[in-house]
Each structure stands twice: as C-alpha cells, then as structure tokens.
Protein backbone atom coordinates (compact mmCIF):
# COMPACT_ATOMS: atom_id res chain seq x y z
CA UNK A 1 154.08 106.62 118.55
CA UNK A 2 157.76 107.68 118.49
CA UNK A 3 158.85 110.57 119.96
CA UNK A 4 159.42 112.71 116.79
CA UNK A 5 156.30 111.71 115.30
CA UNK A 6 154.21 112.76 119.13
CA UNK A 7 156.36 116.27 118.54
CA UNK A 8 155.54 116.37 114.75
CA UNK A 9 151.62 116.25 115.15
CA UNK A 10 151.68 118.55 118.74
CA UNK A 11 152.94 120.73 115.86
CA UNK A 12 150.21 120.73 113.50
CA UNK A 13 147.40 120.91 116.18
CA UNK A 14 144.56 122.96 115.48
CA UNK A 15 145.46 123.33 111.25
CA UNK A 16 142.27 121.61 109.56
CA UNK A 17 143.96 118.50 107.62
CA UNK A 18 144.43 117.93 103.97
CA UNK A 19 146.57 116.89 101.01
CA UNK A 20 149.46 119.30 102.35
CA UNK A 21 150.11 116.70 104.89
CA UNK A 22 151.25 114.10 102.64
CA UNK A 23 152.81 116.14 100.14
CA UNK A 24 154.03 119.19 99.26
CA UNK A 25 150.92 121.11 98.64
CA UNK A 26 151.31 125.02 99.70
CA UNK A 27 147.78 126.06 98.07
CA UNK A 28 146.06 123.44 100.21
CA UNK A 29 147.65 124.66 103.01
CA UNK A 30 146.43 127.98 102.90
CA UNK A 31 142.96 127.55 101.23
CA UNK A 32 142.11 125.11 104.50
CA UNK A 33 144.40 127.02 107.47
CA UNK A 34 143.93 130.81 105.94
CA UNK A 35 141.40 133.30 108.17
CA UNK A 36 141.08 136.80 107.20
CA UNK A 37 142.14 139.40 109.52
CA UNK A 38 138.59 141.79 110.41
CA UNK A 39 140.57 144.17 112.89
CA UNK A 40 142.51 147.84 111.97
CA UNK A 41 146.03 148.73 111.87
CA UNK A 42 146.53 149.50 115.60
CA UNK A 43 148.32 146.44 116.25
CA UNK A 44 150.83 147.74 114.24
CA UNK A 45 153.91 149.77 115.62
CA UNK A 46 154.88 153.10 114.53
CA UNK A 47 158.06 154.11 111.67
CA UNK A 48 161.73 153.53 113.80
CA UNK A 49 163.58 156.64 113.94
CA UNK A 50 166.15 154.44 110.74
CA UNK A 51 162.99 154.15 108.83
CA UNK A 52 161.57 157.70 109.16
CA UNK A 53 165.24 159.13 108.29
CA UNK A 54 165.47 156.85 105.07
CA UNK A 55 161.73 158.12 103.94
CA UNK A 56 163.37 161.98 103.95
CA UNK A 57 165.67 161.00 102.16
C-alpha cells in the first residue's frame, strides 16, 4: 500500500463503510456514520461580550 493510500484509510478509521466510499454519496455517509447526541447544552459556552452587545441592539 502506498503511502497516500495507508494515510487515506488511517483517515476513515472507525466510519462504518458504504457506497460513500466509492462515490460521492453524502446521504450514505450520514445515514451509516450519524449518532445522536443524548447529553444537554452544558458543553456549550456562554454569549461573547460582541454577541451579547449585537442582541441589544
């Protein structure tokens, strides 16, 4: 295996396979590689100062 095809597969480890390998297939993609997020918004960071100034606006 060449070098560019060992660095194009390390980057597809750990997507389930399918049609959007061989072609251009976005749907198939994300119907086979798509998980739901269960958790709340407290990852999430608060407003910046820019964005709470353009909301009082």
């Amino acid at each position: 295996m060449s070098e560019l095809n060992e660095k194009l597969a390390t980057a597809w480890e750990g997507f389930t396979k399918g049609d959007w390998q061989n072609e251009v297939n976005v749907r198939d993609f994300i119907q086979k590689n798509y998980t739901p997020y269960e958790g709340d918004e407290s990852f999430l960071a608060g407003a910046t100062e820019a964005t709470t100034t353009l909301w009082t606006k």
